[in-house]
PDB file of N, CA and C in Angstrom:
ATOM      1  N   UNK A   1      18.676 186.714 -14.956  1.00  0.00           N
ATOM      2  CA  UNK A   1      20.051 186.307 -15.162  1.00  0.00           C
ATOM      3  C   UNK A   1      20.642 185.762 -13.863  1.00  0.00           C
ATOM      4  N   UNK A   2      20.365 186.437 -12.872  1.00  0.00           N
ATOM      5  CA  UNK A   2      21.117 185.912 -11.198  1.00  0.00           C
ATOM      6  C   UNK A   2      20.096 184.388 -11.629  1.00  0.00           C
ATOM      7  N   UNK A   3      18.918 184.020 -11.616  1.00  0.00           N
ATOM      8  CA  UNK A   3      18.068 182.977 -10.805  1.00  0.00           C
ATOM      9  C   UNK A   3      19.159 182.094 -12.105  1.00  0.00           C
ATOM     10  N   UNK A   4      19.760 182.002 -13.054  1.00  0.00           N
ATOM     11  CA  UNK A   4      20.206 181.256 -13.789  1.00  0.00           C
ATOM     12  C   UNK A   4      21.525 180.757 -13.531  1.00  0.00           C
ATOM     13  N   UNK A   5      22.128 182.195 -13.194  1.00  0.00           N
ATOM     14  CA  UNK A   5      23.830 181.764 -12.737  1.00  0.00           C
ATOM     15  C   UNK A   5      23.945 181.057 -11.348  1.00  0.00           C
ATOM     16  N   UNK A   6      22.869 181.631 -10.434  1.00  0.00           N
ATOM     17  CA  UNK A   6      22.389 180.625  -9.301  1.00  0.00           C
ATOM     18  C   UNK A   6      22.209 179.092  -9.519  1.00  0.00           C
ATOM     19  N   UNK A   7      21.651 178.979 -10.200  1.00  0.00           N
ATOM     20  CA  UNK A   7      21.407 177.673 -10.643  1.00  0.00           C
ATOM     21  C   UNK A   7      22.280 176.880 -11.237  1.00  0.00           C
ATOM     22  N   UNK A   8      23.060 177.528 -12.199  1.00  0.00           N
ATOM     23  CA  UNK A   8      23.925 176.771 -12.606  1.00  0.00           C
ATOM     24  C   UNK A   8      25.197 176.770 -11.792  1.00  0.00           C
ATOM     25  N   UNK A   9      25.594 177.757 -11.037  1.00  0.00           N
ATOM     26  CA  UNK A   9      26.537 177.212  -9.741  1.00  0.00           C
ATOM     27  C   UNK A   9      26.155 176.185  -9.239  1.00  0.00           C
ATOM     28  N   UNK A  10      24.635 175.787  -8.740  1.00  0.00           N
ATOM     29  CA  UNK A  10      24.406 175.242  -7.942  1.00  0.00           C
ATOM     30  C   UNK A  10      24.939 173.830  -8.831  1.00  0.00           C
ATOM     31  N   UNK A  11      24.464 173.865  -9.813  1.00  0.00           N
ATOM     32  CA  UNK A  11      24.545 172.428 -10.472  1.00  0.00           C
ATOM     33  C   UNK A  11      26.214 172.049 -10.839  1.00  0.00           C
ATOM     34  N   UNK A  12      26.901 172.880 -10.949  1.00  0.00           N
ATOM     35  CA  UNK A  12      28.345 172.841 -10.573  1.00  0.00           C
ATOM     36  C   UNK A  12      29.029 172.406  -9.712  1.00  0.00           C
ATOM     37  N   UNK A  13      28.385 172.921  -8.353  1.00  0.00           N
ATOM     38  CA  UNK A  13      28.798 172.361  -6.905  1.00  0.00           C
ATOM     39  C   UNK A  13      28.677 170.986  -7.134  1.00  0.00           C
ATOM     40  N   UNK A  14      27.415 170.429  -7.569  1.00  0.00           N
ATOM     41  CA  UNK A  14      27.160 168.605  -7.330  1.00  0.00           C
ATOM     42  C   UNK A  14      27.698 168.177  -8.669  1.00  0.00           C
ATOM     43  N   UNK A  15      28.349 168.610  -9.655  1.00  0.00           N
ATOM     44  CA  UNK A  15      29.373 167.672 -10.365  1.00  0.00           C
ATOM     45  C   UNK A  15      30.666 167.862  -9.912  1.00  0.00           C
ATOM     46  N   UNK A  16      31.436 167.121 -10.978  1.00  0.00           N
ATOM     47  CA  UNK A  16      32.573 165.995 -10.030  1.00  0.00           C
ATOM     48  C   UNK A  16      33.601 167.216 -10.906  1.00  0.00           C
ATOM     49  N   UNK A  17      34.827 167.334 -10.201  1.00  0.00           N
ATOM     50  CA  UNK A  17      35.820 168.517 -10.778  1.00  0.00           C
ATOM     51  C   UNK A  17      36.521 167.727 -12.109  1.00  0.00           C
ATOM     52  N   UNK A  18      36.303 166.756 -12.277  1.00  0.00           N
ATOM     53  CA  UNK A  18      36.874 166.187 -13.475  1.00  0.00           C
ATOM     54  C   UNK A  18      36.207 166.102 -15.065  1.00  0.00           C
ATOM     55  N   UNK A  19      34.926 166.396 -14.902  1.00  0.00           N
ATOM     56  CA  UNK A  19      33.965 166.620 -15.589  1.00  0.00           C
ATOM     57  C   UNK A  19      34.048 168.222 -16.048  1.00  0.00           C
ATOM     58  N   UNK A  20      33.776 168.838 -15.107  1.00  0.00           N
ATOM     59  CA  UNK A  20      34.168 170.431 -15.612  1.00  0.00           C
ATOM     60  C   UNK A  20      35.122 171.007 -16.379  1.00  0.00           C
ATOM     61  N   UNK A  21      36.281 170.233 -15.681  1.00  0.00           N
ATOM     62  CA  UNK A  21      37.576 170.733 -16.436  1.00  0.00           C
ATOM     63  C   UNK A  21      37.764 169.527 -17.646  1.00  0.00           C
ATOM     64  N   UNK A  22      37.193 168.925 -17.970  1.00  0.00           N
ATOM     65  CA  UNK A  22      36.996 168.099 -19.329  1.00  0.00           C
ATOM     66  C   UNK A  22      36.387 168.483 -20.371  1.00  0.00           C
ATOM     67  N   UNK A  23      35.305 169.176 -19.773  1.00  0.00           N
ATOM     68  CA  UNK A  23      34.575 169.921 -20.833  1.00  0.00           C
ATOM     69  C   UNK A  23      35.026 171.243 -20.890  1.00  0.00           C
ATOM     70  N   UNK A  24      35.777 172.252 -20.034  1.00  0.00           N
ATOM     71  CA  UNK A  24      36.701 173.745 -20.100  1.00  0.00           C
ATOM     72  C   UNK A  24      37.593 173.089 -21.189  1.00  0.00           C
ATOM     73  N   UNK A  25      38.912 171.929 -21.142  1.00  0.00           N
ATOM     74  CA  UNK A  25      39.703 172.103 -21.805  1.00  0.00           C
ATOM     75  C   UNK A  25      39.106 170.781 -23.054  1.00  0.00           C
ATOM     76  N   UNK A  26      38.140 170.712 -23.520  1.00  0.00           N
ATOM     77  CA  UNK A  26      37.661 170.447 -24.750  1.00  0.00           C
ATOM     78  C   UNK A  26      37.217 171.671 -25.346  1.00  0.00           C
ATOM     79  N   UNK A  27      36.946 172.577 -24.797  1.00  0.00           N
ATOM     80  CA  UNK A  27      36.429 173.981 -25.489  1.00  0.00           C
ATOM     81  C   UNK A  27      37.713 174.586 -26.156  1.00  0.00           C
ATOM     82  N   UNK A  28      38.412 174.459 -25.066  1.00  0.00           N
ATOM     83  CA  UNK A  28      39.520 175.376 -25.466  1.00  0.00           C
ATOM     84  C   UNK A  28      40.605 174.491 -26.495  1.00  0.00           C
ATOM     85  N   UNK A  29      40.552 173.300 -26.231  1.00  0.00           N
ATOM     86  CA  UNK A  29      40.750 172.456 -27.768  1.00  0.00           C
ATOM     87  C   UNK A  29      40.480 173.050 -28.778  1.00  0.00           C
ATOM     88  N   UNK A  30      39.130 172.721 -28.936  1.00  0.00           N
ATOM     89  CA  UNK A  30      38.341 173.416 -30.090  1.00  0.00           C
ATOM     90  C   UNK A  30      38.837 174.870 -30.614  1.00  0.00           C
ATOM     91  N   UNK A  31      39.031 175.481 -30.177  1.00  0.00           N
ATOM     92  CA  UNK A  31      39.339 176.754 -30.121  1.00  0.00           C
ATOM     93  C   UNK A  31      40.802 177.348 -30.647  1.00  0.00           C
ATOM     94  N   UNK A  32      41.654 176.252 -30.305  1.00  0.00           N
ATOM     95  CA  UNK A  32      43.031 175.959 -30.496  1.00  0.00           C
ATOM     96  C   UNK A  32      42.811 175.601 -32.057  1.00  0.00           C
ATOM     97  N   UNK A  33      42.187 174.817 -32.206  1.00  0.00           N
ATOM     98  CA  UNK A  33      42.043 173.710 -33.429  1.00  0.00           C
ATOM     99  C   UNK A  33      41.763 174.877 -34.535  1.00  0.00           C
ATOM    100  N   UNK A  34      40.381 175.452 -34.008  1.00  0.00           N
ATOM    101  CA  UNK A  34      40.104 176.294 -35.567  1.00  0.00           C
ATOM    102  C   UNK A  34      40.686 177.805 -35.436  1.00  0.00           C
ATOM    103  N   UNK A  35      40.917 178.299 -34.537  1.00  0.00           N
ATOM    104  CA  UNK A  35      41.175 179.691 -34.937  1.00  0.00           C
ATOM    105  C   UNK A  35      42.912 179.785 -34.485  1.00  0.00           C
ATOM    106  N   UNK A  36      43.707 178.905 -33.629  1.00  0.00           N
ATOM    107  CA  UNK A  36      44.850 179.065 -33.177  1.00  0.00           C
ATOM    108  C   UNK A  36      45.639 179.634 -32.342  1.00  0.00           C
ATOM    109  N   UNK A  37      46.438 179.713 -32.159  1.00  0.00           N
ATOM    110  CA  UNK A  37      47.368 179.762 -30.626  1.00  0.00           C
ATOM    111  C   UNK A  37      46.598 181.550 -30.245  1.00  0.00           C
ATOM    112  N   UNK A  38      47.564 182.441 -30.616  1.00  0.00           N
ATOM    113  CA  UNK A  38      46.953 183.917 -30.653  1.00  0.00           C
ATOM    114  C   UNK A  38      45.510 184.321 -30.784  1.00  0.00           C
ATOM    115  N   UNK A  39      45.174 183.750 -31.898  1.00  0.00           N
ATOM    116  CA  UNK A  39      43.471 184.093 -31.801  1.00  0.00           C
ATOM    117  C   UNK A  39      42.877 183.552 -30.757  1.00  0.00           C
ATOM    118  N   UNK A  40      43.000 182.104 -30.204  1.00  0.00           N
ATOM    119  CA  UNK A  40      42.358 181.809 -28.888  1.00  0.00           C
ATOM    120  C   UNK A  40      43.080 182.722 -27.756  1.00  0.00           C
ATOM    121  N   UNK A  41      43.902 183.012 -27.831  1.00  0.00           N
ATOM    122  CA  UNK A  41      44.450 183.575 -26.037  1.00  0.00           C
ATOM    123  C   UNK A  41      43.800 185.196 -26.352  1.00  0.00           C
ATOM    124  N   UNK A  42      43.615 186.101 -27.635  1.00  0.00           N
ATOM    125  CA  UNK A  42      42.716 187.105 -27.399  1.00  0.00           C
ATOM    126  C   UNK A  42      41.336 186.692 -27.608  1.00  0.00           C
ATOM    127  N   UNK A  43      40.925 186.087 -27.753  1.00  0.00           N
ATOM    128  CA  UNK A  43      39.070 185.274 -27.930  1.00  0.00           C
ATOM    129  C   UNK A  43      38.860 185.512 -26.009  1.00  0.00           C
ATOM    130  N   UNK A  44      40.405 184.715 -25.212  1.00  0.00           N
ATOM    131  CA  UNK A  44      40.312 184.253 -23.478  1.00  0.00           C
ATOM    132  C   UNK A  44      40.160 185.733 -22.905  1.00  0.00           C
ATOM    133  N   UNK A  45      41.237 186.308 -23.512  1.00  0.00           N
ATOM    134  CA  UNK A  45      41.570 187.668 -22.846  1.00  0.00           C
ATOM    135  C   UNK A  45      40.556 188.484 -22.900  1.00  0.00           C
ATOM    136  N   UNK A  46      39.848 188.657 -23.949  1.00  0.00           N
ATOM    137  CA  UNK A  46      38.687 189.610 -24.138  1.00  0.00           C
ATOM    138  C   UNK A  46      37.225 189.274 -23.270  1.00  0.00           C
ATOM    139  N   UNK A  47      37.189 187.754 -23.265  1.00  0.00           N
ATOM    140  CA  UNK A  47      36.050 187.422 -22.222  1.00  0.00           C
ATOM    141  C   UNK A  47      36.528 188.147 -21.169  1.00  0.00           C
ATOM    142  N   UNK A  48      37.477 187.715 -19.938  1.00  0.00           N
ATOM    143  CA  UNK A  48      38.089 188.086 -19.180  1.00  0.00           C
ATOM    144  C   UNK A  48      38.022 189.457 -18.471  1.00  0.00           C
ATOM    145  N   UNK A  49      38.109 190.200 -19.524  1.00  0.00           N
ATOM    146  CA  UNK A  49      38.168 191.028 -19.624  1.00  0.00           C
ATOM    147  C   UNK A  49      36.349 192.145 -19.613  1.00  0.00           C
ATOM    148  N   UNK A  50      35.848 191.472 -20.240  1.00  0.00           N
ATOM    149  CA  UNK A  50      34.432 191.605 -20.236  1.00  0.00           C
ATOM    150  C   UNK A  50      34.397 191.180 -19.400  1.00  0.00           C
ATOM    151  N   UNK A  51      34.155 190.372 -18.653  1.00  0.00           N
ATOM    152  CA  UNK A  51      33.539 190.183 -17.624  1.00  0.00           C
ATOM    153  C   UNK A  51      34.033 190.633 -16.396  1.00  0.00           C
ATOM    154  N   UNK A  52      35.383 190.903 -16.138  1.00  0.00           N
ATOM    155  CA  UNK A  52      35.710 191.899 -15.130  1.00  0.00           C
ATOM    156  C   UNK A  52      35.021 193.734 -14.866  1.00  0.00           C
ATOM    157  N   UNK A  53      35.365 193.960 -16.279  1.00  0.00           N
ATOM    158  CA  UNK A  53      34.220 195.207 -16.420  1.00  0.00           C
ATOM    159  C   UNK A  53      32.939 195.142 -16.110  1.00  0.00           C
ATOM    160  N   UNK A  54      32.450 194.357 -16.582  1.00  0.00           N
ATOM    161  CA  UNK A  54      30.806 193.915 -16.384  1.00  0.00           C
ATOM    162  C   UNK A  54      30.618 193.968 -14.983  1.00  0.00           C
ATOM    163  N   UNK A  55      31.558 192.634 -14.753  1.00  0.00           N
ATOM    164  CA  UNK A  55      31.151 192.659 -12.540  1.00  0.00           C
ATOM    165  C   UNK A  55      30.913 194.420 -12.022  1.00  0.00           C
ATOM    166  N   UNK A  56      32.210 194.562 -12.444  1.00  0.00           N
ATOM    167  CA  UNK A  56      32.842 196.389 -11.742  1.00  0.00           C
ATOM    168  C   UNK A  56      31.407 196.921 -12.309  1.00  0.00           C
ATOM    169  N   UNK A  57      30.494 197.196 -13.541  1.00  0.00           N
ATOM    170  CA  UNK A  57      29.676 198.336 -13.672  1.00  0.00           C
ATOM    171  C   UNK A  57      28.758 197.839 -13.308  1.00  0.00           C
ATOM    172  N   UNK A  58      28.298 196.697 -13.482  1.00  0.00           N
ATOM    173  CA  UNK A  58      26.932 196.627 -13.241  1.00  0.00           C
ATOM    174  C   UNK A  58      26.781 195.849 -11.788  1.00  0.00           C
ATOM    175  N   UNK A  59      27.821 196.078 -10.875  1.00  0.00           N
ATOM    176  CA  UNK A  59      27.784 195.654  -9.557  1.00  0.00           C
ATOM    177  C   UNK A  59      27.283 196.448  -8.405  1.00  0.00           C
ATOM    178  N   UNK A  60      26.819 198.171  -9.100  1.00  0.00           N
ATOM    179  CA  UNK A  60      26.384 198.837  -8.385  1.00  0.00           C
ATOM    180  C   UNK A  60      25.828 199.883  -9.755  1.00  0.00           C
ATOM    181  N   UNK A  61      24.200 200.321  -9.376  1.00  0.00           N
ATOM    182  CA  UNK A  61      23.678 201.111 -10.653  1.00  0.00           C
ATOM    183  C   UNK A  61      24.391 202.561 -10.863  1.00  0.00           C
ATOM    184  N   UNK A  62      24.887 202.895  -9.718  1.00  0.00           N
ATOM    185  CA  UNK A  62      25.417 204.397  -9.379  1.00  0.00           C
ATOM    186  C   UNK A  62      26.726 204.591 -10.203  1.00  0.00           C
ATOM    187  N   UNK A  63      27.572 203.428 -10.421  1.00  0.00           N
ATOM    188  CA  UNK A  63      28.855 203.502 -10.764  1.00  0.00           C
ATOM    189  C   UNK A  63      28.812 203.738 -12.185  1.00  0.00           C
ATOM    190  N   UNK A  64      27.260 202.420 -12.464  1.00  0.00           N
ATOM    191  CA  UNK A  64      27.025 202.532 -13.977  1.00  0.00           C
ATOM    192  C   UNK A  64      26.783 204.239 -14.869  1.00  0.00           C
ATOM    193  N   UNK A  65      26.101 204.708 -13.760  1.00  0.00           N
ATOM    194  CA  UNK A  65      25.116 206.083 -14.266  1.00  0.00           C
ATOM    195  C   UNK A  65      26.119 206.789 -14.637  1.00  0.00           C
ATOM    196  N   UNK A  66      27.386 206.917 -13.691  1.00  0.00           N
ATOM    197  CA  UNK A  66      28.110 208.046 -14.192  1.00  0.00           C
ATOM    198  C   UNK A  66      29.219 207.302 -14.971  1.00  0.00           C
ATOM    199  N   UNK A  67      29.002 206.279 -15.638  1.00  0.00           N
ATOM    200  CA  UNK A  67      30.039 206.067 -16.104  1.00  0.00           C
ATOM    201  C   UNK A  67      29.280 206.153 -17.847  1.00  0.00           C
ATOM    202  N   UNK A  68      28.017 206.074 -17.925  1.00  0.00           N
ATOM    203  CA  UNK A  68      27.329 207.303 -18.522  1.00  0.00           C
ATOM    204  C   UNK A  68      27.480 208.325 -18.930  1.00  0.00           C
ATOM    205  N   UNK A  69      27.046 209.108 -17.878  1.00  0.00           N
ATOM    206  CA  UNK A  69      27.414 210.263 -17.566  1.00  0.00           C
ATOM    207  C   UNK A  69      28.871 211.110 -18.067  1.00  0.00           C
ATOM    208  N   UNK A  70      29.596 209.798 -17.941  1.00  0.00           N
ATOM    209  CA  UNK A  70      30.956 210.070 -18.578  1.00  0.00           C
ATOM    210  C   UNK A  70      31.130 210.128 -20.039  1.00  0.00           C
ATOM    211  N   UNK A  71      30.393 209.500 -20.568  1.00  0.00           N
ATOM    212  CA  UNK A  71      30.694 209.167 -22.370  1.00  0.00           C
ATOM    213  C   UNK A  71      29.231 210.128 -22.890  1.00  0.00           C
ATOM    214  N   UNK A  72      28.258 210.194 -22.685  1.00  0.00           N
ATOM    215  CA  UNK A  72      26.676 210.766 -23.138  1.00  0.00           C
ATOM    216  C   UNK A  72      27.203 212.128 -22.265  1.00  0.00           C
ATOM    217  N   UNK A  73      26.411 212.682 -23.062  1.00  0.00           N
ATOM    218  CA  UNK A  73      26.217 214.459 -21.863  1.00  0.00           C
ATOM    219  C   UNK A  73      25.250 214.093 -20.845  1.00  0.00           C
ATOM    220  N   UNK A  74      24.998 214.094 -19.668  1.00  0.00           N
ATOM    221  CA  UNK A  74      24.190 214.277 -18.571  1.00  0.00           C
ATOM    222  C   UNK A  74      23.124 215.075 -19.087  1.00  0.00           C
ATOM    223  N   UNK A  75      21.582 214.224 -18.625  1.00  0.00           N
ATOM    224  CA  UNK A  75      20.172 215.470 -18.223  1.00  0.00           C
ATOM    225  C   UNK A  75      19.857 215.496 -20.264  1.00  0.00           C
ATOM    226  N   UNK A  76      20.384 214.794 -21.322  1.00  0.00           N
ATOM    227  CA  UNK A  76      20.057 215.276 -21.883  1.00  0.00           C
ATOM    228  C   UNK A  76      19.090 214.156 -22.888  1.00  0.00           C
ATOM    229  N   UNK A  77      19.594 212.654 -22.534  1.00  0.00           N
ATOM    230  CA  UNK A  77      18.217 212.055 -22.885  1.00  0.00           C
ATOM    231  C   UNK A  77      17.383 211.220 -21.447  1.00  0.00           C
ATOM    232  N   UNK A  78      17.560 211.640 -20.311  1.00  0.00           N
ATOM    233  CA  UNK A  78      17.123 211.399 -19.841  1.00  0.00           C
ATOM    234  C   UNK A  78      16.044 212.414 -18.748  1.00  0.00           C
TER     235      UNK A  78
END
């Protein structure tokens, strides 16, 4: 997953900022179009949102374990 998001940064860096944000706000067109105002801004929010969590747990394995640890009982399938 890194050698991919690597890569595709990289290929980000050498396109042009007008291109990116042409194709961001054609998505979010789309998005507007079929599901509508509210359903797209929680569709945005929930990525967002995932992926802030995501960074935070899986940015260190230790944080993940007990956050585990927190919801499963400890020691008991592992």
């Amino acid at each position: 997953m890194e050698r991919f998001l690597s890569k595709l940064f990289e290929k980000l860096r050498n396109t042009k900022a007008g291109v990116i944000f042409a194709v961001l706000f054609f998505i979010i067109g789309l998005l507007l179009c079929i599901f509508g105002f509210f359903k797209t801004l929680f569709i945005l929010l929930m990525t967002a949102v995932g992926f802030f969590v995501g960074s935070f747990l899986f940015s260190d394995t230790s944080k993940f374990k007990k956050f585990l640890d927190r919801i499963l009982p400890p020691g008991r399938f592992r």
